[in-house]
C-alpha atoms as a PDB file:
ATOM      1  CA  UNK A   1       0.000   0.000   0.000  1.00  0.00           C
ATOM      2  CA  UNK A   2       1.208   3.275  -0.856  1.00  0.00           C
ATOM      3  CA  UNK A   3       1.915   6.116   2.163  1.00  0.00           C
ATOM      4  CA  UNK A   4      -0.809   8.004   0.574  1.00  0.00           C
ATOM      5  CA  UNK A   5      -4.009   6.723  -0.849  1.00  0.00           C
ATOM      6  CA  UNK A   6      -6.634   8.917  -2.683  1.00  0.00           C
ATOM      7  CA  UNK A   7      -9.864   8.430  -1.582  1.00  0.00           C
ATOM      8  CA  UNK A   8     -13.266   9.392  -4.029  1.00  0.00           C
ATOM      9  CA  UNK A   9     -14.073  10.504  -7.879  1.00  0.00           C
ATOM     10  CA  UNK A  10     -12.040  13.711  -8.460  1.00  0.00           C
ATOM     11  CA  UNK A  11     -13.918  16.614  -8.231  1.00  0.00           C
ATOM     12  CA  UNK A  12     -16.017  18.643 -10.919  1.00  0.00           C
ATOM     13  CA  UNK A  13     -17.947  21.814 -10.507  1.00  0.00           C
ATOM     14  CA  UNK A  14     -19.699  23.370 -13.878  1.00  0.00           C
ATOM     15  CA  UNK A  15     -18.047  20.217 -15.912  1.00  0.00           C
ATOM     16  CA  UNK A  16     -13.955  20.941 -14.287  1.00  0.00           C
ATOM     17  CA  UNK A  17     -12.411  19.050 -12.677  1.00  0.00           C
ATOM     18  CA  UNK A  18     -10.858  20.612 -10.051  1.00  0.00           C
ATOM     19  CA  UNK A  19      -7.278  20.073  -9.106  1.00  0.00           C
ATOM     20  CA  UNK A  20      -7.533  18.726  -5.451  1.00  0.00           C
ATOM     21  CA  UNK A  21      -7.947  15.269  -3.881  1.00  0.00           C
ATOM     22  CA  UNK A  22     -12.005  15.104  -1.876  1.00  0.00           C
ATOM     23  CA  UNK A  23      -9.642  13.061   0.568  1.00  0.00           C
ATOM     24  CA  UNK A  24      -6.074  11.458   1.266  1.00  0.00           C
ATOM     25  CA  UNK A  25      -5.746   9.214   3.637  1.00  0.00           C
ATOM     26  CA  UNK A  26      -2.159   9.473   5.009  1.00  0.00           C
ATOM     27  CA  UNK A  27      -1.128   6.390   7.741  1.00  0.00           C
ATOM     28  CA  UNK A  28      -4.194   6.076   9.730  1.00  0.00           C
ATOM     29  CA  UNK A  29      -5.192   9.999   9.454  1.00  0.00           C
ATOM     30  CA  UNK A  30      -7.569  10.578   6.650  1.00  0.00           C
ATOM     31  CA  UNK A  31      -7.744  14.566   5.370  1.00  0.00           C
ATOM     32  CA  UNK A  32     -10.998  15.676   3.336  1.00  0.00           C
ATOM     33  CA  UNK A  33     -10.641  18.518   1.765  1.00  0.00           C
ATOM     34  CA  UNK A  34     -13.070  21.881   2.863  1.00  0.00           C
ATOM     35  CA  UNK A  35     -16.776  21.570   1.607  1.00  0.00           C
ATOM     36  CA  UNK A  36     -18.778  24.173   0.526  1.00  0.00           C
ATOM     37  CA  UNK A  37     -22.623  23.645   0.365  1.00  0.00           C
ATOM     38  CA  UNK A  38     -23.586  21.735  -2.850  1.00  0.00           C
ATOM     39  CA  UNK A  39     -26.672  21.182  -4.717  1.00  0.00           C
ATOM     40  CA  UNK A  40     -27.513  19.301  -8.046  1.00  0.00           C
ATOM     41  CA  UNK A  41     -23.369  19.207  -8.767  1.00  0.00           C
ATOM     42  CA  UNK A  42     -23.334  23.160  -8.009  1.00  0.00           C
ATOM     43  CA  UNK A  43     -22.182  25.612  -5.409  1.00  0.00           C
ATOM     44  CA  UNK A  44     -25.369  26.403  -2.749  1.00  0.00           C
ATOM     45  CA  UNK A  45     -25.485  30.118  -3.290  1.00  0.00           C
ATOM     46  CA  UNK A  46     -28.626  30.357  -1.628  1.00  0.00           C
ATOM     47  CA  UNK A  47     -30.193  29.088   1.853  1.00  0.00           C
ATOM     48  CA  UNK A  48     -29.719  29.993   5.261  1.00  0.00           C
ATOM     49  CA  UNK A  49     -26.293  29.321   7.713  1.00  0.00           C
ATOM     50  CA  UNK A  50     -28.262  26.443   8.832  1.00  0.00           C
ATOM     51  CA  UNK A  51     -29.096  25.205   5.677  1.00  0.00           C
ATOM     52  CA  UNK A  52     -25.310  25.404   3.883  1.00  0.00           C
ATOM     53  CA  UNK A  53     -23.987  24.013   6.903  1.00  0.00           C
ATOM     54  CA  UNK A  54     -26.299  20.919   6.797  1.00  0.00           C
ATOM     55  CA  UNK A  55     -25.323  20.633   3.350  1.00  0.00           C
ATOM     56  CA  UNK A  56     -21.277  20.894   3.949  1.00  0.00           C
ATOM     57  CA  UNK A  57     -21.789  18.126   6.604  1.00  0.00           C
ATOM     58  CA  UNK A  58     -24.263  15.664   4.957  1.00  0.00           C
ATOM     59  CA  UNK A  59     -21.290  15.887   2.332  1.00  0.00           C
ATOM     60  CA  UNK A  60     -18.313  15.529   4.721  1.00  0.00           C
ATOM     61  CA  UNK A  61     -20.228  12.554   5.946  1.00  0.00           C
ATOM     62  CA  UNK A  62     -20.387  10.765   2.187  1.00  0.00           C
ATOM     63  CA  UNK A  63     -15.968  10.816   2.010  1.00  0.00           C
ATOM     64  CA  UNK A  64     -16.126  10.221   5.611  1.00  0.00           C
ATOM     65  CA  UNK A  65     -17.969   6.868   4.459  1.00  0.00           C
ATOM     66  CA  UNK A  66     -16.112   6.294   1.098  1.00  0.00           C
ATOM     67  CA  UNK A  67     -12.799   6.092   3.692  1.00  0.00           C
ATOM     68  CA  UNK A  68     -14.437   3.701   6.070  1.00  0.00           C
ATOM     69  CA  UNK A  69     -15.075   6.329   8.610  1.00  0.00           C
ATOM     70  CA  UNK A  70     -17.851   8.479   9.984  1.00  0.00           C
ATOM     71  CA  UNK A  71     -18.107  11.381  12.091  1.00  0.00           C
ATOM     72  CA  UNK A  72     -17.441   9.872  15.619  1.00  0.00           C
ATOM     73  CA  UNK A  73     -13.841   9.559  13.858  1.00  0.00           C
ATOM     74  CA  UNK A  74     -12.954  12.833  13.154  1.00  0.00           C
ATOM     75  CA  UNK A  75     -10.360  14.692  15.460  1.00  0.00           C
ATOM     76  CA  UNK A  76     -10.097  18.091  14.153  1.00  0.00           C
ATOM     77  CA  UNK A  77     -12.437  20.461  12.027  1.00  0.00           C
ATOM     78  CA  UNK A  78     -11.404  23.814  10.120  1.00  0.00           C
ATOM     79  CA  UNK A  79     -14.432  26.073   9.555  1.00  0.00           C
ATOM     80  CA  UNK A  80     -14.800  29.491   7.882  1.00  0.00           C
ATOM     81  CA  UNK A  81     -17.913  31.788   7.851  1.00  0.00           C
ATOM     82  CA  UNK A  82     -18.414  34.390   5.519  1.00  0.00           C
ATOM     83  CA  UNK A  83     -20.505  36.260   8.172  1.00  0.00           C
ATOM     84  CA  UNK A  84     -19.503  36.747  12.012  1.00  0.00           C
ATOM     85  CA  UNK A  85     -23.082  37.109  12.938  1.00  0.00           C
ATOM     86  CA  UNK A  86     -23.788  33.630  11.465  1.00  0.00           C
ATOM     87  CA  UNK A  87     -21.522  31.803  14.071  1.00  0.00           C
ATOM     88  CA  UNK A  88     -25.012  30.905  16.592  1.00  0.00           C
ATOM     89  CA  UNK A  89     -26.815  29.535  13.361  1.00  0.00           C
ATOM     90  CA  UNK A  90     -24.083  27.289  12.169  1.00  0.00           C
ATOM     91  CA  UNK A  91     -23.103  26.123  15.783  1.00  0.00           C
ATOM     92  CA  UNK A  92     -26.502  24.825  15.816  1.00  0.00           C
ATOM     93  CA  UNK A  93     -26.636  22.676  12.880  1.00  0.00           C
ATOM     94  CA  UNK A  94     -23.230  21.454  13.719  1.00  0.00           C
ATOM     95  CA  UNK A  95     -23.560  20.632  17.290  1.00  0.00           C
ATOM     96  CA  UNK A  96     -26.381  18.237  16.108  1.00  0.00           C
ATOM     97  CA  UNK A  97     -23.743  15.759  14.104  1.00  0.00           C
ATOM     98  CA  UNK A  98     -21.159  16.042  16.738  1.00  0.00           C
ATOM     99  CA  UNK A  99     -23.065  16.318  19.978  1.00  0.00           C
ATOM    100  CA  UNK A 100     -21.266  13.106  21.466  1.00  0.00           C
ATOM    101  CA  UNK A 101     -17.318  13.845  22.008  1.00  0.00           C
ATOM    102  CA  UNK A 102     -16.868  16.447  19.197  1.00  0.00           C
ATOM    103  CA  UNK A 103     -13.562  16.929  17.648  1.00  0.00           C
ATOM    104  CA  UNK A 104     -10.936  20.127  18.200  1.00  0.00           C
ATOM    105  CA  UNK A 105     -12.275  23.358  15.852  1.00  0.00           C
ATOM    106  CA  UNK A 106     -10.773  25.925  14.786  1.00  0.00           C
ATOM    107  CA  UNK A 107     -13.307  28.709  13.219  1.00  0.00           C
ATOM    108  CA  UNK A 108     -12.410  31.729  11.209  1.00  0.00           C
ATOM    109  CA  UNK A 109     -14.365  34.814   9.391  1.00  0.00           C
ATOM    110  CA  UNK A 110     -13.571  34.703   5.869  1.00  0.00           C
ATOM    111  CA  UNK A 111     -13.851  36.327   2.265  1.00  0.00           C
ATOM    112  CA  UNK A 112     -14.397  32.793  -0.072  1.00  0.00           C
ATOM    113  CA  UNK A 113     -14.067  32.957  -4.098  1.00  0.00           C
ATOM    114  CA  UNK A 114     -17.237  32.023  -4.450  1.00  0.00           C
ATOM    115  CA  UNK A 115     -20.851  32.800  -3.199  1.00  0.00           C
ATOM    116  CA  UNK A 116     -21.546  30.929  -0.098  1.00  0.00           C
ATOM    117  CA  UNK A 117     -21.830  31.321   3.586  1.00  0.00           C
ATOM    118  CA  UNK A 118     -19.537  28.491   5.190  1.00  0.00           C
ATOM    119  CA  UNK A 119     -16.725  25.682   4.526  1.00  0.00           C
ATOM    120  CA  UNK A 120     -15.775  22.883   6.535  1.00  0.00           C
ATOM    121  CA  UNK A 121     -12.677  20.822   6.645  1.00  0.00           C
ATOM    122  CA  UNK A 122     -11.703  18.217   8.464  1.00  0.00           C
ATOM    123  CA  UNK A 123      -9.096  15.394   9.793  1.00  0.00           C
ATOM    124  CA  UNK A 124     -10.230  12.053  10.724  1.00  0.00           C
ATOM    125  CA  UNK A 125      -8.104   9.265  12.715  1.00  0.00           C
ATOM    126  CA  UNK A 126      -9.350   5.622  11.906  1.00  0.00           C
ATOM    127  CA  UNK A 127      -6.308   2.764  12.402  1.00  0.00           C
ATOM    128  CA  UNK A 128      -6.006   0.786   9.217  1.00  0.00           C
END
């Protein structure tokens, strides 16, 4: 087995494919790459905090699977809001997938290249 293994289809937004693994898994750490709210293949421009967020982490939770893994593994989460005042709104949604033991988070205000509200990263430990 290689020291890296790709995990998922490559990506493709508006018929590119984008230049970036969904995940790696490296050892027995497995790194998926930040989602943004999808819908129909397509960036969620639309839709509440609550509402993108659901939709970053119904999607984190699909490569989380494709590895082997599901949320109760993941051990670290990056997050970035486009609006401060939005913090309460996402908290909410995302305190309902990791309400048991939730993982270290880091959270950040941030301008994003395209027109959404939120992105979520995360690293997730599962021994091979």
């Amino acid at each position: 087995m290689s020291a890296k293994e790709v995990i998922g289809e490559p990506l493709v937004i508006d018929g590119r494919v984008l230049s970036l693994s969904r995940a790696v898994r490296a050892g027995d750490f497995i790194f998926i790459t930040g989602q943004v709210p999808m819908r129909d293949g397509k960036p969620m421009t639309d839709g509440s905090i609550e509402d993108q967020t659901r939709a970053c982490l119904e999607s984190l939770q699909q490569i989380l699977a494709e590895a082997g893994c599901d949320l109760g593994d993941v051990v670290k989460s990056m997050v970035w809001l486009k609006n401060r005042e939005d913090f309460p709104g996402f908290n909410a949604v995302y305190s309902e997938y990791f309400s048991i033991e939730p993982p270290t988070r880091s959270a950040l205000v941030s301008e994003f290249l395209i027109d959404i509200l939120v992105e979520i990263e995360c690293v997730a430990y599962k021994p091979q």
